[in-house]
N, C-alpha and C. Protein backbone atom coordinates (compact mmCIF):
# COMPACT_ATOMS: atom_id res chain seq x y z
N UNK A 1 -12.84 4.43 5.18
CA UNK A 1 -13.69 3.28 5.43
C UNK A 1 -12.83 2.11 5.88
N UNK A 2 -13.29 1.17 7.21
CA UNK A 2 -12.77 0.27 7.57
C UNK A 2 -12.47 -1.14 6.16
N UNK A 3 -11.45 -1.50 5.99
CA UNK A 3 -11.64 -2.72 5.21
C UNK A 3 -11.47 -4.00 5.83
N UNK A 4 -11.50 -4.12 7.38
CA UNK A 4 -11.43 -5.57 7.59
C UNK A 4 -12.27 -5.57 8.83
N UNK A 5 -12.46 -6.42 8.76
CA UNK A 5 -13.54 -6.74 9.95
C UNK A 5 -12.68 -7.80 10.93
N UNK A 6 -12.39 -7.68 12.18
CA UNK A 6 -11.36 -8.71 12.87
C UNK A 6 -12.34 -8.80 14.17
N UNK A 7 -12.16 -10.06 14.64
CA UNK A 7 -13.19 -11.37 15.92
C UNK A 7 -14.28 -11.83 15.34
N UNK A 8 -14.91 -12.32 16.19
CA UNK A 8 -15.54 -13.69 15.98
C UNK A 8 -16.85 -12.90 16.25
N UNK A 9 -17.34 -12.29 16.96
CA UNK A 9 -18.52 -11.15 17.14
C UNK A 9 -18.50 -9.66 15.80
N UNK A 10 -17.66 -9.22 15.58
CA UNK A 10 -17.66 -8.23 14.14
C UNK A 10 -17.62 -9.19 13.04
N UNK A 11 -16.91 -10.03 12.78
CA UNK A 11 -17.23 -11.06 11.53
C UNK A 11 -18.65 -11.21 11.25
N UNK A 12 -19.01 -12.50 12.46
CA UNK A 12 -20.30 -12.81 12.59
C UNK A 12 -21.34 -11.96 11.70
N UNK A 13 -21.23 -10.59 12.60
CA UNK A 13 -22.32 -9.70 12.51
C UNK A 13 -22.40 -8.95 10.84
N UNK A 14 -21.02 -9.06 10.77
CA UNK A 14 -20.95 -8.31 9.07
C UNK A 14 -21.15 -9.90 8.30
N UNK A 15 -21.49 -10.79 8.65
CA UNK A 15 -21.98 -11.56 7.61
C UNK A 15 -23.15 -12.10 7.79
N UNK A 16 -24.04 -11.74 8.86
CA UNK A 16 -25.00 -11.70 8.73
C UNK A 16 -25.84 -10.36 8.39
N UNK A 17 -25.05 -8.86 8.11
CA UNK A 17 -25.52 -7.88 7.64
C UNK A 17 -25.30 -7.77 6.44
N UNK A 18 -24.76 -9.17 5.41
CA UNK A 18 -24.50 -9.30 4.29
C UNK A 18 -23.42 -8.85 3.63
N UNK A 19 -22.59 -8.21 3.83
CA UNK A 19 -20.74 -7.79 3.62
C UNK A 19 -20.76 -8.65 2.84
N UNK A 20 -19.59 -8.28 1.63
CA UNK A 20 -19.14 -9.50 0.76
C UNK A 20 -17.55 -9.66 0.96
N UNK A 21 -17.03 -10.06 0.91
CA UNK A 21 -15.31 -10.78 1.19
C UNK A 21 -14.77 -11.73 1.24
N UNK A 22 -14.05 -11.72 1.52
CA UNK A 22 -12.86 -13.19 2.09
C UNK A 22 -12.51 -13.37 3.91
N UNK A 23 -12.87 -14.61 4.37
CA UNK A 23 -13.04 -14.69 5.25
C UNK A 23 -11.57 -15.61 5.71
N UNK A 24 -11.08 -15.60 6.88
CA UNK A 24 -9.65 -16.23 7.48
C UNK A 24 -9.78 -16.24 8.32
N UNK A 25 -9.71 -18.06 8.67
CA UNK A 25 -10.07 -18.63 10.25
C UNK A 25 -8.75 -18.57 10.65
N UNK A 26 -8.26 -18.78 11.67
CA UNK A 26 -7.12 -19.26 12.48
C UNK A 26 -7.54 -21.15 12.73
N UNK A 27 -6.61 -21.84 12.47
CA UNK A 27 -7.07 -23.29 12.75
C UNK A 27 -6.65 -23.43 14.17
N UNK A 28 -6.21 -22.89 14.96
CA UNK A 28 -5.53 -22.93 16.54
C UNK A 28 -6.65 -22.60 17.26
N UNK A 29 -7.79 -22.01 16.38
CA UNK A 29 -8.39 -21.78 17.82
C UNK A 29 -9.26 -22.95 18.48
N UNK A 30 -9.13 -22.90 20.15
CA UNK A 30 -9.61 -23.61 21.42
C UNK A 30 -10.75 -23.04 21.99
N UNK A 31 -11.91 -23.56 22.60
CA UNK A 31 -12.77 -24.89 21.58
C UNK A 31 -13.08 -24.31 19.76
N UNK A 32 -13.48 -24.99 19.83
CA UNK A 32 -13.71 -24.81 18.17
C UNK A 32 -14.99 -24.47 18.56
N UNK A 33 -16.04 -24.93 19.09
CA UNK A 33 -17.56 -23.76 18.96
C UNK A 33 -17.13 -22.31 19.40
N UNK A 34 -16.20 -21.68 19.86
CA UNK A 34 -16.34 -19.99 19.40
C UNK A 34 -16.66 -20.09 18.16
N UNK A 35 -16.46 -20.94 17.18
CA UNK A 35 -16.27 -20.31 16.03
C UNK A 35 -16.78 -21.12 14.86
N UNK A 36 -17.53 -22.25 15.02
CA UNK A 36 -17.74 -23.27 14.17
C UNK A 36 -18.97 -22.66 13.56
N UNK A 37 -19.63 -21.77 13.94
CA UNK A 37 -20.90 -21.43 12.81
C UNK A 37 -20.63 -20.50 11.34
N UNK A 38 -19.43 -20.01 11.94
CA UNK A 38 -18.94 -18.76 11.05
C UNK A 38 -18.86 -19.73 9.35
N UNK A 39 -18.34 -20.86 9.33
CA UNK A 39 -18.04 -21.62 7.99
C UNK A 39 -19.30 -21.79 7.19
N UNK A 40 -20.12 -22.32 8.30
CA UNK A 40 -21.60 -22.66 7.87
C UNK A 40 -22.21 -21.38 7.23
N UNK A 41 -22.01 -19.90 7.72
CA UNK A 41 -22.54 -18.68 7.88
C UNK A 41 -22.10 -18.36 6.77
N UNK A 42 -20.58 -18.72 5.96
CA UNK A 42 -19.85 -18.08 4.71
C UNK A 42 -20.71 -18.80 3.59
N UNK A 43 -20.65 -20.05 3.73
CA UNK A 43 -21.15 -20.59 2.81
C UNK A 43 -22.76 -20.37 2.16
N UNK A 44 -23.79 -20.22 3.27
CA UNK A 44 -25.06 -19.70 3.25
C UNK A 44 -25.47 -18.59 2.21
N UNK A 45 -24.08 -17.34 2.90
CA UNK A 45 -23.93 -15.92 2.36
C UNK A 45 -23.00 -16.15 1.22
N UNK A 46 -22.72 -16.85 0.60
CA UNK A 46 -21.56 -17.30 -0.87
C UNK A 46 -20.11 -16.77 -0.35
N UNK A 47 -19.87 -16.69 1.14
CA UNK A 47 -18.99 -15.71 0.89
C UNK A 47 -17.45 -16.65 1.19
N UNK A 48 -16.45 -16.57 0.65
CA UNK A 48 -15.42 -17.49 0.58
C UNK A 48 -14.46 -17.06 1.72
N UNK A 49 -14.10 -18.49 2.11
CA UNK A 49 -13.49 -18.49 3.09
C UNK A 49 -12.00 -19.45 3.44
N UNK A 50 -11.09 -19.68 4.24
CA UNK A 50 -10.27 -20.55 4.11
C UNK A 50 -9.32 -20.12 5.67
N UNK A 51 -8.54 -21.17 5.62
CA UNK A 51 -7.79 -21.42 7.23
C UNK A 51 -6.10 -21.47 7.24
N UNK A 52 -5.93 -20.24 8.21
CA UNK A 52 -4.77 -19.90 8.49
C UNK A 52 -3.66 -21.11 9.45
N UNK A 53 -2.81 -21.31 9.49
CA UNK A 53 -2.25 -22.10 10.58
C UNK A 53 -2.16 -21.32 11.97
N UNK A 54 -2.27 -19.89 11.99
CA UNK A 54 -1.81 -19.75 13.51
C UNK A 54 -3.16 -17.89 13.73
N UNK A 55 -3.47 -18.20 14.74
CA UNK A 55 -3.98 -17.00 15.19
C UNK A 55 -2.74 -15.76 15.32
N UNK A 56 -1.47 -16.26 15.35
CA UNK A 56 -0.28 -15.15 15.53
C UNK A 56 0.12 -14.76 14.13
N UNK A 57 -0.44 -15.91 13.02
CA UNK A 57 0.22 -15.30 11.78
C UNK A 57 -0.78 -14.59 11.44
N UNK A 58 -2.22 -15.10 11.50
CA UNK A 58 -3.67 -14.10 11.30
C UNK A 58 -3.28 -11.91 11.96
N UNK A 59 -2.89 -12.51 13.17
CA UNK A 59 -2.82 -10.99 13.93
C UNK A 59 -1.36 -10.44 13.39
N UNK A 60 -0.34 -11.28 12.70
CA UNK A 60 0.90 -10.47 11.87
C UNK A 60 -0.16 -9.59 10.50
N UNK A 61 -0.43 -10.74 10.25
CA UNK A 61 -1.02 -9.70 9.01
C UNK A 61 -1.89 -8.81 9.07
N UNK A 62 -2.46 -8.82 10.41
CA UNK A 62 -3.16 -7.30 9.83
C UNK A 62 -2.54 -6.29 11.04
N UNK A 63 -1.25 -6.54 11.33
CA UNK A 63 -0.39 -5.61 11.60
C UNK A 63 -0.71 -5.14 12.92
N UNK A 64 -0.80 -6.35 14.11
CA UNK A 64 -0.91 -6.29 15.46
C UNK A 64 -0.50 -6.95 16.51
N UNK A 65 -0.50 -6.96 17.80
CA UNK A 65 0.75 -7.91 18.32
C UNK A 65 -0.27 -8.97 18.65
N UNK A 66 -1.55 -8.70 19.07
CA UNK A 66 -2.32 -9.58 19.82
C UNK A 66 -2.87 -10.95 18.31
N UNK A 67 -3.09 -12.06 19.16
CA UNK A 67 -3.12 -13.00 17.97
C UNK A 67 -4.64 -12.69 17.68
N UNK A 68 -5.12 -12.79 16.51
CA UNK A 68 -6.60 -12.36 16.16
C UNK A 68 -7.17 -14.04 15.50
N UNK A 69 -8.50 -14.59 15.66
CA UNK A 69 -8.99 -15.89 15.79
C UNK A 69 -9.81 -15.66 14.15
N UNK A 70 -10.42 -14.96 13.86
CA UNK A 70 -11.11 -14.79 12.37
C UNK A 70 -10.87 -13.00 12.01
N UNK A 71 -10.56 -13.10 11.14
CA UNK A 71 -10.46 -11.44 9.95
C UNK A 71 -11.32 -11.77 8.41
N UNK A 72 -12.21 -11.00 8.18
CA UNK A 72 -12.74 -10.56 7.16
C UNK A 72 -12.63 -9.66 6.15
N UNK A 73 -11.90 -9.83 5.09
CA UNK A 73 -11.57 -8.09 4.32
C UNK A 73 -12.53 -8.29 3.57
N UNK A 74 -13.14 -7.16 3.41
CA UNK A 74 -14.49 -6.83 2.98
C UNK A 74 -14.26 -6.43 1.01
N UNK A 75 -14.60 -6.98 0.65
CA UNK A 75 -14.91 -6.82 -1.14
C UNK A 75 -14.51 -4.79 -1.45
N UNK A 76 -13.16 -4.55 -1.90
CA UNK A 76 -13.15 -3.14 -2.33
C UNK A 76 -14.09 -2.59 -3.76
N UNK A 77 -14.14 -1.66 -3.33
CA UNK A 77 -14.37 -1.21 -4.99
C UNK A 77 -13.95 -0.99 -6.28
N UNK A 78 -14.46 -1.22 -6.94
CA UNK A 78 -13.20 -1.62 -8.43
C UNK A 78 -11.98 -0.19 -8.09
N UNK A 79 -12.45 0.51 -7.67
CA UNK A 79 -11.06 1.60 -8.20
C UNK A 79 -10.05 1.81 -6.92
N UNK A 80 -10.23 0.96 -6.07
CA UNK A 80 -9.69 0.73 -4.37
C UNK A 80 -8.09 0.37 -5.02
N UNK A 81 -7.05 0.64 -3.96
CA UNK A 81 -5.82 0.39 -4.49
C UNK A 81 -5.54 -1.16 -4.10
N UNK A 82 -6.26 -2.12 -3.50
CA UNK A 82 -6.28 -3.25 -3.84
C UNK A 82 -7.07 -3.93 -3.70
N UNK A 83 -7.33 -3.47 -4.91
CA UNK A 83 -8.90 -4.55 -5.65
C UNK A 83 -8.33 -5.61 -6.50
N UNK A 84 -6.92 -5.04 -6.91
CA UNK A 84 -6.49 -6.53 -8.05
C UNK A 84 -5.92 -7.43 -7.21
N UNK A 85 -5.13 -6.71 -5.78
CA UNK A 85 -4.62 -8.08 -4.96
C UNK A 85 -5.68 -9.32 -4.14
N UNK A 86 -6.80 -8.42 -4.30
CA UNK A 86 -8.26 -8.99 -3.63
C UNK A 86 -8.63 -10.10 -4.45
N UNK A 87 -8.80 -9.34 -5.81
CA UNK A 87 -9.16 -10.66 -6.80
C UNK A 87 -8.38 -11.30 -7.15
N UNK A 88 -6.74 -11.34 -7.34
CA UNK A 88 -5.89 -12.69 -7.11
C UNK A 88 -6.16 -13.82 -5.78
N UNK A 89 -6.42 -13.30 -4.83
CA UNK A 89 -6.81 -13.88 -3.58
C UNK A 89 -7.92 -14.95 -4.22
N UNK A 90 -8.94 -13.81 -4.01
CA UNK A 90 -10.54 -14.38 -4.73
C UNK A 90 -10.30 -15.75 -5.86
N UNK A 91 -9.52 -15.17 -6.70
CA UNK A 91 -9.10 -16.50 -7.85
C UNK A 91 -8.99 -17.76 -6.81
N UNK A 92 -7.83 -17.06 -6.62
CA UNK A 92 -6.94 -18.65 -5.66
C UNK A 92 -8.02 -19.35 -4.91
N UNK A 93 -8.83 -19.13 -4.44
CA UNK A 93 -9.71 -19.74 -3.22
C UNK A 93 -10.89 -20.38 -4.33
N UNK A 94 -11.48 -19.84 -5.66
CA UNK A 94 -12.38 -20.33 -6.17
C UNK A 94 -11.65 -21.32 -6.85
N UNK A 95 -9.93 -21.79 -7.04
CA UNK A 95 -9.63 -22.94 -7.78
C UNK A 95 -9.71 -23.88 -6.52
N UNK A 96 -9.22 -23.56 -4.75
CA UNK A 96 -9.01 -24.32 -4.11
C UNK A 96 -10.88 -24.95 -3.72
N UNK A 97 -11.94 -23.57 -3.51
CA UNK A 97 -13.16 -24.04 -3.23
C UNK A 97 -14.03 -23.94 -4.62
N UNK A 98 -14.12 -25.16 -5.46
CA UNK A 98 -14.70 -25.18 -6.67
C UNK A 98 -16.24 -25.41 -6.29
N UNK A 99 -16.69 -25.80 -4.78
CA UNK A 99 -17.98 -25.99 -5.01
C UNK A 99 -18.93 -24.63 -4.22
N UNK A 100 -18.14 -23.71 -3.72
CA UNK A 100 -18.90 -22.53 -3.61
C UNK A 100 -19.43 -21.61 -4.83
């Protein structure tokens, strides 16, 4: 099973098909309406989100050359081999976003 969802059209669509995860903007990206509904869209759906400095460090991490603009890793299942690095993540973002 896929665990991340990567662009601005597969994001979108898995959060409006209700997916649960952690969401990662790139702050570089040009114009900002590609992508300005997606925040509005996390928040709606509870789903937490936060901003990378570079579309090149976004596309390092999920292990590609091309720079990627939003990635979604999708909520594992408790017995997934990282479900505890998910919910350290998850922590961190509910001390930084206390009002989601």
């Amino acid at each position: 099973e896929k665990k991340t969802k990567r662009g601005v059209p597969e994001c979108t669509k898995a959060l409006r098909k209700g997916f649960k995860g952690i969401v990662f903007l790139a702050a570089d990206i040009f114009p900002m309406d590609v992508f300005a509904h997606v925040p509005v869209l996390c928040e709606e759906k509870g789903v937490y989100y936060c901003y990378v400095g570079s579309r090149h460090v976004l596309g390092g991490a999920c292990q590609t050359k091309r720079p990627v603009s939003i990635v979604m890793v999708t909520e594992p299942p408790a017995d997934s081999t990282y479900s505890k690095t998910y919910e350290q993540t998850l922590a961190g973002l509910k001390m930084v976003h206390p009002y989601m």
